[in-house]
Protein backbone atom coordinates (compact mmCIF):
# COMPACT_ATOMS: atom_id res chain seq x y z
CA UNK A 1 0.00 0.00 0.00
CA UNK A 2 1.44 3.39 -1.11
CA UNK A 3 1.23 6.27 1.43
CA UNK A 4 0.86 10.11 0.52
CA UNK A 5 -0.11 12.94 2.53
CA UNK A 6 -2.73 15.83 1.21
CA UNK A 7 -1.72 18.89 2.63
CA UNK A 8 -3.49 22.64 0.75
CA UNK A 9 0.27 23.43 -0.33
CA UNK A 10 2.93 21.17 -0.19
CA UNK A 11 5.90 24.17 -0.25
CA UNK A 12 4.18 24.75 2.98
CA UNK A 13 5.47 21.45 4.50
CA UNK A 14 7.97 21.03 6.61
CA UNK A 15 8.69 17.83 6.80
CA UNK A 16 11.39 15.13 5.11
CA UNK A 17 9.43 11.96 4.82
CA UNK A 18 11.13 9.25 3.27
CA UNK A 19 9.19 6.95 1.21
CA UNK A 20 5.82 9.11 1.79
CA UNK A 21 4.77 11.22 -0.91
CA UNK A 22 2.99 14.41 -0.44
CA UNK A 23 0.91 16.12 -2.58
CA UNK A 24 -1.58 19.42 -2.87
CA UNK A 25 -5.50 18.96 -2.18
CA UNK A 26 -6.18 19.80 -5.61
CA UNK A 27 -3.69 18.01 -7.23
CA UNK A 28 -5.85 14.93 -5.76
CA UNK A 29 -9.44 16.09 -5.99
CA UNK A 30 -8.91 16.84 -9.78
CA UNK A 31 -6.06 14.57 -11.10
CA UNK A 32 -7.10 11.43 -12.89
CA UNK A 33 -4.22 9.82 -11.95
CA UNK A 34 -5.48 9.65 -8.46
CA UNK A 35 -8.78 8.55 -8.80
CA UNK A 36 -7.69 5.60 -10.76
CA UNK A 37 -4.90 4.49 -8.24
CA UNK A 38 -5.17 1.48 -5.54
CA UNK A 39 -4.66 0.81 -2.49
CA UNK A 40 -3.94 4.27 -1.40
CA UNK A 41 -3.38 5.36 2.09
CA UNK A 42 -4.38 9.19 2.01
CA UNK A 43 -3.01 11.13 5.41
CA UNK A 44 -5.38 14.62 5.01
CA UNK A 45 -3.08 17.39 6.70
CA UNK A 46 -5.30 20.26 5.08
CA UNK A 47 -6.33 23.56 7.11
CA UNK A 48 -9.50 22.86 7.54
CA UNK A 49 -12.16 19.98 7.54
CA UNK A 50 -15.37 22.06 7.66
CA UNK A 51 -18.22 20.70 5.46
CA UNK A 52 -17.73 20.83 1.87
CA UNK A 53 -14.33 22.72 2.13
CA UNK A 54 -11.62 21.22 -0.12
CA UNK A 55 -10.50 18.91 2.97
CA UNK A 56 -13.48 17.54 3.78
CA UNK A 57 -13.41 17.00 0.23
CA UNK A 58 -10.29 14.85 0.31
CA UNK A 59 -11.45 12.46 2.92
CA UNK A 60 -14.50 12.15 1.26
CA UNK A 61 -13.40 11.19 -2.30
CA UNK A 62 -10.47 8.97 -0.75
CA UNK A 63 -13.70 6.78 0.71
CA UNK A 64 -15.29 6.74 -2.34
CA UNK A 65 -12.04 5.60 -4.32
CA UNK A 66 -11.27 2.96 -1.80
CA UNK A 67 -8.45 4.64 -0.67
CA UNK A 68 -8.06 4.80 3.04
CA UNK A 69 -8.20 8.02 4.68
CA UNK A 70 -7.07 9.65 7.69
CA UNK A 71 -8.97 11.09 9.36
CA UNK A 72 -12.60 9.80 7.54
CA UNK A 73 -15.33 11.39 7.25
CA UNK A 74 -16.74 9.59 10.02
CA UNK A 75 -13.97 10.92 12.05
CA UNK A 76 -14.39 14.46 11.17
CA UNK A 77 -18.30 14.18 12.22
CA UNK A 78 -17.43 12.49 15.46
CA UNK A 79 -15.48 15.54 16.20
CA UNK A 80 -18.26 17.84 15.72
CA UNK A 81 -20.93 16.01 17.59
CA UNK A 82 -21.32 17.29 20.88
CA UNK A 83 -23.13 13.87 21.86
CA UNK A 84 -20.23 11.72 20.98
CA UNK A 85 -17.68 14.04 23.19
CA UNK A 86 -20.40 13.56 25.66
CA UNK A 87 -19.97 9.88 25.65
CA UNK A 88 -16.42 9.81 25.52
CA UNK A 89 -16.17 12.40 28.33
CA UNK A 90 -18.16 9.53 30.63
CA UNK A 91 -16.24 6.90 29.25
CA UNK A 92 -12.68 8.80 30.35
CA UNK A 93 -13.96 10.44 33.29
CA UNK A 94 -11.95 8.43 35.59
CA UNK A 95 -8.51 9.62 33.73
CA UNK A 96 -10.06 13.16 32.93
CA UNK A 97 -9.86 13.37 37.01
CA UNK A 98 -7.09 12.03 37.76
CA UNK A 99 -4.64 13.89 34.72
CA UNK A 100 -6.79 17.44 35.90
CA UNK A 101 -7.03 17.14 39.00
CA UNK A 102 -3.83 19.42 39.67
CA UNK A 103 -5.17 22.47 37.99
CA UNK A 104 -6.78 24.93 40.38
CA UNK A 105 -7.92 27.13 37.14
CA UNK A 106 -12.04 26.89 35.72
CA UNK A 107 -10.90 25.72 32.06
CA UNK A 108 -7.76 23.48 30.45
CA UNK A 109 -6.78 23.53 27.43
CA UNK A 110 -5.01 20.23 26.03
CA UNK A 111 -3.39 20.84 22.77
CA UNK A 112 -2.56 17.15 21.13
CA UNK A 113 -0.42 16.57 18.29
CA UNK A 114 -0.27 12.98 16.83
CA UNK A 115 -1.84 11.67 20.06
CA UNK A 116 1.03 13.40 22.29
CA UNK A 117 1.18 16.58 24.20
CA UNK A 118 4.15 18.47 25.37
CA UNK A 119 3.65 17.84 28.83
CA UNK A 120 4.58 13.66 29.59
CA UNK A 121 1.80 13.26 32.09
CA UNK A 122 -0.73 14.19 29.80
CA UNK A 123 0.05 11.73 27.12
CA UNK A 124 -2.17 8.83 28.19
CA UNK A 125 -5.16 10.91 27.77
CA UNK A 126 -4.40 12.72 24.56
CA UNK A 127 -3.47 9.31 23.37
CA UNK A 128 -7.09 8.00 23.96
CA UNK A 129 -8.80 11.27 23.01
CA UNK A 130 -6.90 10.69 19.59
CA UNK A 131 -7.99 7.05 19.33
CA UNK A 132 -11.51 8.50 19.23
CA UNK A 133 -10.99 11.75 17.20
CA UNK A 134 -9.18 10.65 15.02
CA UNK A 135 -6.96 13.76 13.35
CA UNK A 136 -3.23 14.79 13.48
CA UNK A 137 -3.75 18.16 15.30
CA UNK A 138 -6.25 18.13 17.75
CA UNK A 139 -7.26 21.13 20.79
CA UNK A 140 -9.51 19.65 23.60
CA UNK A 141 -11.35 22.15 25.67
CA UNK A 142 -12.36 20.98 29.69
CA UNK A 143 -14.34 22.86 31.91
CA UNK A 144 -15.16 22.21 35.78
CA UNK A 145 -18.54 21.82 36.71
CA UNK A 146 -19.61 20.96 39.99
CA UNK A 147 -15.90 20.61 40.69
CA UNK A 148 -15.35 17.73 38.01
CA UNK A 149 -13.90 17.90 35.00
CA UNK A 150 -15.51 17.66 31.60
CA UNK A 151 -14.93 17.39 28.35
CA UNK A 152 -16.76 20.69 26.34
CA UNK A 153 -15.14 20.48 23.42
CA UNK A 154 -12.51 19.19 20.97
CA UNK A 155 -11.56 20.13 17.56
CA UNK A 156 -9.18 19.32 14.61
CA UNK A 157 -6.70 22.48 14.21
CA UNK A 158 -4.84 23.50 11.11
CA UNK A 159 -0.98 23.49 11.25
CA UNK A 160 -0.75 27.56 11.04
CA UNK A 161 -3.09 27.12 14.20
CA UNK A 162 0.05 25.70 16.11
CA UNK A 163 2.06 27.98 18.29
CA UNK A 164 5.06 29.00 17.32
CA UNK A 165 6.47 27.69 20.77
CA UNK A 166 5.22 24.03 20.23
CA UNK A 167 6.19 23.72 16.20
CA UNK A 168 9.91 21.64 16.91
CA UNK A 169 7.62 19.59 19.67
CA UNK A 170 5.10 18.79 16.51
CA UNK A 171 8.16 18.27 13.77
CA UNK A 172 9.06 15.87 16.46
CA UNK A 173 5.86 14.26 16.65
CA UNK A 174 5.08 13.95 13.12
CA UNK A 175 8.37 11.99 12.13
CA UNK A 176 7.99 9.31 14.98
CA UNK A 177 4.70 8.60 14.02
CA UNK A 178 5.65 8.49 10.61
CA UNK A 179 8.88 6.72 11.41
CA UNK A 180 6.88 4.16 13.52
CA UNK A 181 4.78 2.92 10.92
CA UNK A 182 6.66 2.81 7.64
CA UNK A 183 10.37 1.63 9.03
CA UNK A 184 9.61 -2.02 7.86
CA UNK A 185 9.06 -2.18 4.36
CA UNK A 186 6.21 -3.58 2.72
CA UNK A 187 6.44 -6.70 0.76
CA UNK A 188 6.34 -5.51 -2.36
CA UNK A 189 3.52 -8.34 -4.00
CA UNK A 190 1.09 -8.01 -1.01
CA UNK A 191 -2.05 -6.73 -1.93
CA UNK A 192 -3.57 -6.25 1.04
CA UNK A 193 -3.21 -5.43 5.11
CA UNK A 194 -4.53 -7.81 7.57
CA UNK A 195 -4.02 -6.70 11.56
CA UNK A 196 -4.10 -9.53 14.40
CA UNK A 197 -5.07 -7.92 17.31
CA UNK A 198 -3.60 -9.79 20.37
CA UNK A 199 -3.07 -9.01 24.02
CA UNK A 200 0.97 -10.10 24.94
CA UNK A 201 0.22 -9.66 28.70
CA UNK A 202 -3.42 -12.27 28.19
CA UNK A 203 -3.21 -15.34 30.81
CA UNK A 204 -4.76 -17.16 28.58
CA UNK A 205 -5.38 -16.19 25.14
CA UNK A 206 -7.30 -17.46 22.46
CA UNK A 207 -4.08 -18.78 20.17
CA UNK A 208 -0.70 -19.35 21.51
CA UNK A 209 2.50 -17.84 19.79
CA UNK A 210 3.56 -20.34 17.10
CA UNK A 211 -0.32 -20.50 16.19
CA UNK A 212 0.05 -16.56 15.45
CA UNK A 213 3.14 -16.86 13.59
CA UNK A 214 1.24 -19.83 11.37
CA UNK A 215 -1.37 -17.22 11.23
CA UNK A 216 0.97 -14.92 9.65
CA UNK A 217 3.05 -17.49 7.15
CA UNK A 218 -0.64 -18.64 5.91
CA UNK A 219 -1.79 -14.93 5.11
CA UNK A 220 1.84 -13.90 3.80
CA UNK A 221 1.46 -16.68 1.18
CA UNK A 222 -1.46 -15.45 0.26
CA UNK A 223 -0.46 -11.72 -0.52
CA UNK A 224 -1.25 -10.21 3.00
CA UNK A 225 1.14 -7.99 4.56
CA UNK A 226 0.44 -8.70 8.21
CA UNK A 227 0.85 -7.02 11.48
CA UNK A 228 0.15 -7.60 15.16
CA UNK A 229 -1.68 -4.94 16.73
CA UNK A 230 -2.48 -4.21 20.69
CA UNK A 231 -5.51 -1.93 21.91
CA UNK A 232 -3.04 0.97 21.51
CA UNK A 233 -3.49 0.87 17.73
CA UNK A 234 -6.98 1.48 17.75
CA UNK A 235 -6.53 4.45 15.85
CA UNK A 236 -4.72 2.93 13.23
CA UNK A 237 -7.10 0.26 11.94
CA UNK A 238 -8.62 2.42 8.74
CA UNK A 239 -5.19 1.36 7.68
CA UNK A 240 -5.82 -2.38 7.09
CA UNK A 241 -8.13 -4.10 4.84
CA UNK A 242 -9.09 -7.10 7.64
CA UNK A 243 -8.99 -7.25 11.20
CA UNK A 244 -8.31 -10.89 13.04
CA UNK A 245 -9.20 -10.42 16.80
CA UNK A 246 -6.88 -13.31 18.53
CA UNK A 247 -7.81 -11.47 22.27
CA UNK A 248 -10.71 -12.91 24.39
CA UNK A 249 -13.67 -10.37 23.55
CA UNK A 250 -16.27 -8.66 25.74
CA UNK A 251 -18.94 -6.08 24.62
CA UNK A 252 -17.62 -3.64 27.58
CA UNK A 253 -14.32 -3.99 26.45
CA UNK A 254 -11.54 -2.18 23.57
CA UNK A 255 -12.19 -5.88 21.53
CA UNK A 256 -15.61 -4.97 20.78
CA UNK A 257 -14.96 -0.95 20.14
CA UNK A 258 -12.24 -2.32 17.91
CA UNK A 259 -14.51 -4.78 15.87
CA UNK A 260 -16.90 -1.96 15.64
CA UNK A 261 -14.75 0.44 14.28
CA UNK A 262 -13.15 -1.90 11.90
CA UNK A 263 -16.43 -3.02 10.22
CA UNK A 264 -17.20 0.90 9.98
CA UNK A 265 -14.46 1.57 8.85
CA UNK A 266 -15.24 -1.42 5.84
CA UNK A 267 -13.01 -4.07 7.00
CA UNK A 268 -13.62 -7.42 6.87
CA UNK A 269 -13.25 -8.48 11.02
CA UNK A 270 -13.20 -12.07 12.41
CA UNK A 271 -14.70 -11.57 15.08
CA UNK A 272 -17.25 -9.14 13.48
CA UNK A 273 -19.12 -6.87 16.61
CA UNK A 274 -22.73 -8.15 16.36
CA UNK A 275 -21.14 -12.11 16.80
CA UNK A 276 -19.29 -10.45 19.94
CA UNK A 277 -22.41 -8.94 21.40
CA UNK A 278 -24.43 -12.36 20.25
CA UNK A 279 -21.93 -14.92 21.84
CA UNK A 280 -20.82 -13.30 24.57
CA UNK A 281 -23.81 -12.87 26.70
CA UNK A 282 -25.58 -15.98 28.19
CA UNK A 283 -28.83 -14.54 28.71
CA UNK A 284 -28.99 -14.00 25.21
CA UNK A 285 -27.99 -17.16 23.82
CA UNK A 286 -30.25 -19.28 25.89
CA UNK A 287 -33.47 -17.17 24.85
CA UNK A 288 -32.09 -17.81 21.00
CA UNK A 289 -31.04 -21.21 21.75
CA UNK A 290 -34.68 -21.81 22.99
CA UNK A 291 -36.40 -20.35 20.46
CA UNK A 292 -35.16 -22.21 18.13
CA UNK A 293 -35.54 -25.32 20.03
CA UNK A 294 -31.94 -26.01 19.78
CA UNK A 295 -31.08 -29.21 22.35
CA UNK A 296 -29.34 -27.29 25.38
CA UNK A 297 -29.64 -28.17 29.56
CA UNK A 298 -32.60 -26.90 31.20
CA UNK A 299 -31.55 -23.47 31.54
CA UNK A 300 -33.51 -20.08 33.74
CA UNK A 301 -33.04 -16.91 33.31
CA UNK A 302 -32.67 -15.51 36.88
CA UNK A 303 -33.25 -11.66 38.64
CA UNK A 304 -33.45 -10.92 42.13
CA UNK A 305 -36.81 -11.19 42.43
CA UNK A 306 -37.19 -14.57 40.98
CA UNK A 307 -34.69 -16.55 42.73
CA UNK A 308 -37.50 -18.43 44.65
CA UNK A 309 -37.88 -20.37 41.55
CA UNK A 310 -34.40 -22.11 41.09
CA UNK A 311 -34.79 -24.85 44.12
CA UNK A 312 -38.21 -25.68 42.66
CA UNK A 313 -37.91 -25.58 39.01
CA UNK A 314 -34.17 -26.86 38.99
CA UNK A 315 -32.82 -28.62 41.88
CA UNK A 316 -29.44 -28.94 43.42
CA UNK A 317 -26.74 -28.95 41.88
CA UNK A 318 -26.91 -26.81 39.51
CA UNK A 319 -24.28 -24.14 37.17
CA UNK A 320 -25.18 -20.61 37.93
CA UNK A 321 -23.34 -18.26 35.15
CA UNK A 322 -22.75 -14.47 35.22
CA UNK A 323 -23.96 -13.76 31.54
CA UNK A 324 -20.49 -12.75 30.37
CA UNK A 325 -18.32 -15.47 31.78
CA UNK A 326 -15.66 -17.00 29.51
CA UNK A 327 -12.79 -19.31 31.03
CA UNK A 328 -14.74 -20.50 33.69
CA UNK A 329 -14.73 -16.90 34.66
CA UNK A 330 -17.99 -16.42 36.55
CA UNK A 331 -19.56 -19.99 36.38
CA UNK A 332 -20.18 -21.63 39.75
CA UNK A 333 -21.69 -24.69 40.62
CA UNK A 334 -23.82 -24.64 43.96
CA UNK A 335 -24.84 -27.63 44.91
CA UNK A 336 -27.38 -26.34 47.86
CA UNK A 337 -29.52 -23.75 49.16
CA UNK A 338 -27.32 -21.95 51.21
CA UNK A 339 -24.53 -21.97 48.52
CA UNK A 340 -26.66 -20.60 45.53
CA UNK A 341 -27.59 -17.48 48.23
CA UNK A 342 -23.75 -17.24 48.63
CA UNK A 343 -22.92 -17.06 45.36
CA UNK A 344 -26.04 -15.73 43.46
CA UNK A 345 -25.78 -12.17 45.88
CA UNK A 346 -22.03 -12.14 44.35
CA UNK A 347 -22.82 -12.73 40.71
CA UNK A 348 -26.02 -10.03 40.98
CA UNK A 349 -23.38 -7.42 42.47
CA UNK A 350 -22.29 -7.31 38.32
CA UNK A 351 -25.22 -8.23 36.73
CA UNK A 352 -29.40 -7.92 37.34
CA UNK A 353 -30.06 -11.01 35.37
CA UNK A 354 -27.82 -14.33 35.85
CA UNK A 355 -27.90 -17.76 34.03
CA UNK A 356 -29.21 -21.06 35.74
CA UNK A 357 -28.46 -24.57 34.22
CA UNK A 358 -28.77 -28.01 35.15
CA UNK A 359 -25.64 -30.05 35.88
CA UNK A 360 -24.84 -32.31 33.33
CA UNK A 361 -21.65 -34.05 34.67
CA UNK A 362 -19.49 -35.17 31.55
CA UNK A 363 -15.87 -36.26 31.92
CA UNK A 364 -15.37 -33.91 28.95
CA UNK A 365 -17.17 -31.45 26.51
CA UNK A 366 -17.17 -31.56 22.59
CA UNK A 367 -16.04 -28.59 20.60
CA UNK A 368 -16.72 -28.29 17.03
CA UNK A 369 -14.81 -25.39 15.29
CA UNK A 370 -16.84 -23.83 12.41
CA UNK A 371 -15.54 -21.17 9.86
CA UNK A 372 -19.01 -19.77 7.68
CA UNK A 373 -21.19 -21.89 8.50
CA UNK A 374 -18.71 -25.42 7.57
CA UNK A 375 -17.30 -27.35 10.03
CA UNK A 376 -13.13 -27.05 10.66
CA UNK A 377 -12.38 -29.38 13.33
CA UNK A 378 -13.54 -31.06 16.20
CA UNK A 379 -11.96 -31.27 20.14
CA UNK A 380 -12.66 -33.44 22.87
CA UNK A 381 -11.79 -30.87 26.11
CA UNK A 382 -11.42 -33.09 28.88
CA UNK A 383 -12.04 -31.91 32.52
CA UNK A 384 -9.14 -30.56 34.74
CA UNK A 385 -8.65 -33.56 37.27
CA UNK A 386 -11.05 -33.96 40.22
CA UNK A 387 -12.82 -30.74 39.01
CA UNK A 388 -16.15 -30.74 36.90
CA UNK A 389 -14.83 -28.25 34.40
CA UNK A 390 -12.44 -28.08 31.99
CA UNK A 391 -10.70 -25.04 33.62
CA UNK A 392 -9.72 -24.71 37.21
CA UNK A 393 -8.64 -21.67 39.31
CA UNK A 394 -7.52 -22.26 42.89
CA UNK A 395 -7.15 -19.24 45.57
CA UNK A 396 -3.82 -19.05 44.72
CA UNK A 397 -4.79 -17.53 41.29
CA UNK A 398 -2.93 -21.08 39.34
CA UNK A 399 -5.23 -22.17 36.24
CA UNK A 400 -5.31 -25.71 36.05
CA UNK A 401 -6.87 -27.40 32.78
CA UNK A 402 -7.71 -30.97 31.45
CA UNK A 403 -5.70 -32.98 28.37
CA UNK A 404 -7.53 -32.40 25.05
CA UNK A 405 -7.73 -34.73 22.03
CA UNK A 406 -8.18 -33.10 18.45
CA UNK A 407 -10.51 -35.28 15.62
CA UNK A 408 -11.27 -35.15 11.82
CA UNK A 409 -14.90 -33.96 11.64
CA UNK A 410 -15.61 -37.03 10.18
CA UNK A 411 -14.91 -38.90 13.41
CA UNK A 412 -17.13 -36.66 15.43
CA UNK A 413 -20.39 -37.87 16.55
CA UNK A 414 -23.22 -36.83 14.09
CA UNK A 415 -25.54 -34.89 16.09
CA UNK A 416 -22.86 -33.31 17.92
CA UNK A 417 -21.75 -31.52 14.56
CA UNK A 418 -25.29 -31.26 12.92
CA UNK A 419 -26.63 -29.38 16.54
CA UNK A 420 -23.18 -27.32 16.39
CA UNK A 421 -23.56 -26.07 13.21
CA UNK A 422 -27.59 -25.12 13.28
CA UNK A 423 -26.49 -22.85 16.68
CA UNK A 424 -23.49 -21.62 14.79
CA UNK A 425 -25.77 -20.75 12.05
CA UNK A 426 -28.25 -18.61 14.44
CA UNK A 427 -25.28 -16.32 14.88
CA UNK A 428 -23.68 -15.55 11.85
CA UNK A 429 -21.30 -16.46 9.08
CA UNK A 430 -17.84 -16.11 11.46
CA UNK A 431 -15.16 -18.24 13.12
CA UNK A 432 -16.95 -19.41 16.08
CA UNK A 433 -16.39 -22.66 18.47
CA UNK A 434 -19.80 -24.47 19.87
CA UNK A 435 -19.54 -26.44 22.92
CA UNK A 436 -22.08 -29.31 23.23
CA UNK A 437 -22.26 -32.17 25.85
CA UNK A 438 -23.35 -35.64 25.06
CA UNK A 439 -24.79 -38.22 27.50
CA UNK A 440 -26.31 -41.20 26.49
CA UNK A 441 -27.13 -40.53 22.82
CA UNK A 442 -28.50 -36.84 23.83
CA UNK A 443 -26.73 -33.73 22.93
CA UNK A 444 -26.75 -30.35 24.56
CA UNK A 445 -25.28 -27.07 23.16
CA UNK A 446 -23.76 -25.57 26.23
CA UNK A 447 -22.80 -22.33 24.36
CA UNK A 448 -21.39 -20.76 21.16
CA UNK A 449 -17.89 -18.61 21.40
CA UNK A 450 -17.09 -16.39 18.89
CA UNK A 451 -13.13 -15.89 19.68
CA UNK A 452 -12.77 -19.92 19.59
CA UNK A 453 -8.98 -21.31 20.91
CA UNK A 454 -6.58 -22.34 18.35
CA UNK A 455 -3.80 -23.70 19.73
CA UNK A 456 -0.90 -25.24 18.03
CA UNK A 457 -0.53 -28.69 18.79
CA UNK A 458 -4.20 -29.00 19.75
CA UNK A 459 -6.95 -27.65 17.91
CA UNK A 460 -4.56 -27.99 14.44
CA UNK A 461 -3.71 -31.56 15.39
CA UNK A 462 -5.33 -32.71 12.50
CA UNK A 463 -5.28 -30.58 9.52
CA UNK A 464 -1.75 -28.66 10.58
CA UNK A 465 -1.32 -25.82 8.76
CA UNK A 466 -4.06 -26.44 6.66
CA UNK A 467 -6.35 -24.99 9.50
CA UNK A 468 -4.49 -21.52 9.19
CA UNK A 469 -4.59 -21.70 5.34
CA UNK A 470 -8.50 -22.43 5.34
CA UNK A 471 -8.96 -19.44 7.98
CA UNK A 472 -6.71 -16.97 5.72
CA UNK A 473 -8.29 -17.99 2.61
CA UNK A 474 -11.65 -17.22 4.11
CA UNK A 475 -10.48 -13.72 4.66
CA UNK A 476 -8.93 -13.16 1.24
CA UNK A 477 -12.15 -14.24 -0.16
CA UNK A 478 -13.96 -11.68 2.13
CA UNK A 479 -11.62 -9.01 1.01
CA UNK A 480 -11.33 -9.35 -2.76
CA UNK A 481 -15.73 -9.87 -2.65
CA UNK A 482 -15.69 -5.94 -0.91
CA UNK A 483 -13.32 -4.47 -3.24
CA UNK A 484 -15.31 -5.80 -5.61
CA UNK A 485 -18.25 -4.04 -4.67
CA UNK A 486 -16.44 -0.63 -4.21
């Protein structure tokens, strides 16, 4: 992908950047050349953004010619929309406090340049104020009110807007972040730019390191240049054509902000942000799992005031599940009165409505792995020893887990696959992994994940690298069908 920056005049710009073109607005509006071009990555440095002035214009046509601008248009309507700076304001109050507390003063102003500011201690907030409004030179007015900070108002400022005083600070800025993200060279066949977000700090995440590096020599040989991204490249995603999320998910989490942005942005994203807020809430899947009279354990759908009915309606023991849990995270099992009170008053201190299901004791649980709506692979997760799930967590904060055993889908047991894939299918087209029990001929789906583990050495067991290739493929498929369409 070739990189050029759009600036009104380029004898105006100050910068040296080597390999990155730069160009005038005009020259790009109005030259054929550039309407013609691919894979394009258009950095809009122009004065001014307002509606219908000539950059606004340049994000705008870079959308429409599939190039990939920065900022969007999106991004330049965020910025005026005084609900969105509402939202983020709540959603960074916490830091807003603590970074402004200091200031004795009514109003702050926080200039940010490239997501830094001249003063250190201010850099983790104008790094997450420019992960949401998203421009190179940004000013962000707070205010007190009722002695807490808030956020009135931010806006995207021209260069000639910069002080004098902070111009070598913003020289500085502009080459790191340049520096930072074209000092490896592109190969020069790849076509296209797939991310893998992943977490290195996860206990336990969903693929392990050699399964991201056959991530990345399956999508390399199939003309994707491919980069691992953390949370702290959120702002940088309108630079890729596919997202892979390899990080557990959660709706309230940067995963799911991330997989929304992407697929607004018009990426194609594995896991996509509706499959996210599908599969990872309980309460939800057993309603749809119901519905569509999809085998699963007798399951309740619990709030405060209808506890009463558990001991009648389900018995002891039983599974009572926060509706987020993943990893064993949040899923008890109470195996009397007194203990579901216990833990039931913990689980409502997070949520008002709670998950309860009948035990069904199994010495292990099926997996089936399904990629749009075919089946991949199929796991046998075996229960961590003298524990009833597969996943155990002493006091000590260890994570025990059970041996697991990897089959062709043809070996799996029919129903198990056939009840797998008609969940699955409720969802969506994704990558997803179903869990189903079996006792005595019967088969329950226990739940559907969307961020399924693949593990080298387990889940690949059977089809190798053949696993990554089929999961690549799927996204080059995905890409070359969009670009299509543009």
């Amino acid at each position: 992908m070739d990189h050029i920056i759009v600036v009104n005049n380029p004898k105006n710009w100050p910068l040296e950047i080597p390999g990155v073109d730069v160009i005038a607005a005009k020259s790009y509006i109005t030259e054929p050349e550039f309407s013609t071009r691919k894979n394009l990555k258009i950095y809009n440095l122009c004065r001014s953004y307002r509606y219908q002035s000539i950059g606004y214009y340049v994000s705008l046509l870079a959308n429409a010619r599939g190039h990939k601008p920065f900022p969007n248009v999106l991004a330049i309507q965020d910025i005026k929309s005084q609900s969105i700076i509402r939202i983020v304001s709540d959603e960074l109050n916490q830091l807003i406090q603590k970074n402004l507390k200091p200031i004795h003063a009514e109003t702050f102003t926080l200039s940010i340049y490239f997501g830094k500011n001249l003063a250190k201690r201010y850099d983790r907030l104008a790094q997450k104020l420019f992960n949401q409004f998203q421009a190179p030179f940004l000013r962000a007015e707070f205010a007190k009110k009722d002695q807490e900070w808030i956020l009135k108002n931010i806006q995207a400022i021209a260069a000639n807007d910069v002080p004098d005083e902070h111009r070598p600070f913003v020289t500085q800025m502009a080459q790191e972040f340049f520096k930072k993200r074209y000092s490896v060279t592109p190969k020069k066949d790849a076509r296209y730019d797939l991310a893998i977000l992943v977490n290195p700090n996860e206990e336990l995440p969903p693929s392990d390191e050699k399964a991201i590096q056959r991530f990345i020599r399956a999508a390399e040989s199939i003309d994707f240049r491919t980069e691992l991204i953390t949370k702290d490249d959120y702002s940088r995603i309108n630079e890729f054509d596919a997202l892979f999320i390899r990080e557990t998910t959660s709706v309230m989490h940067h995963t799911y902000r991330m997989a929304r942005k992407a697929a607004a942005e018009g990426l194609v994203v594995i896991d996509d942000p509706e499959s996210i807020l599908m599969c990872t809430n309980k309460v939800y899947l057993a309603e749809l799992l119901t519905k569509h009279q999809i085998p699963a354990p007798q399951t309740l759908i619990i709030s405060p005031e209808t506890i009463e009915l558990v001991p009648e309606k389900m018995g002891f023991p039983c599974i009572l599940k926060q509706p987020d849990s993943s990893f064993s995270h949040g899923v008890v099992k109470v195996n009397d009165n007194a203990e579901f009170d216990e833990q039931s008053k913990k689980l409502f201190d997070k949520s008002d409505l709670l998950i309860v299901q009948k035990f069904i004791p199994t010495t292990f649980d099926w997996r089936v792995g399904i990629l749009n709506g075919e089946p991949l692979y199929g796991c046998r997760y075996h229960m961590a020893r003298k524990h009833w799930q597969i996943y155990e967590r002493t006091e000590g904060g260890k994570t025990y887990s059970g041996n697991a055993d990897t089959l062709a889908i043809e070996e799996m047991p029919e129903q198990v696959v056939k009840n797998a894939l008609k969940a699955a299918n409720l969802i969506g087209n994704g990558l997803y992994g179903v869990d189903v029990k079996e006792v005595n001929g019967k088969v329950y789906v226990i739940e559907v994940n969307d961020n399924p583990s693949i593990d080298s050495g387990c889940e690949d067991a059977i089809l190798k690298d053949k696993l990554y290739q089929a999961i690549m493929d799927e996204f080059l498929r995905r890409v070359e069908l969009k670009k299509k369409r543009n």
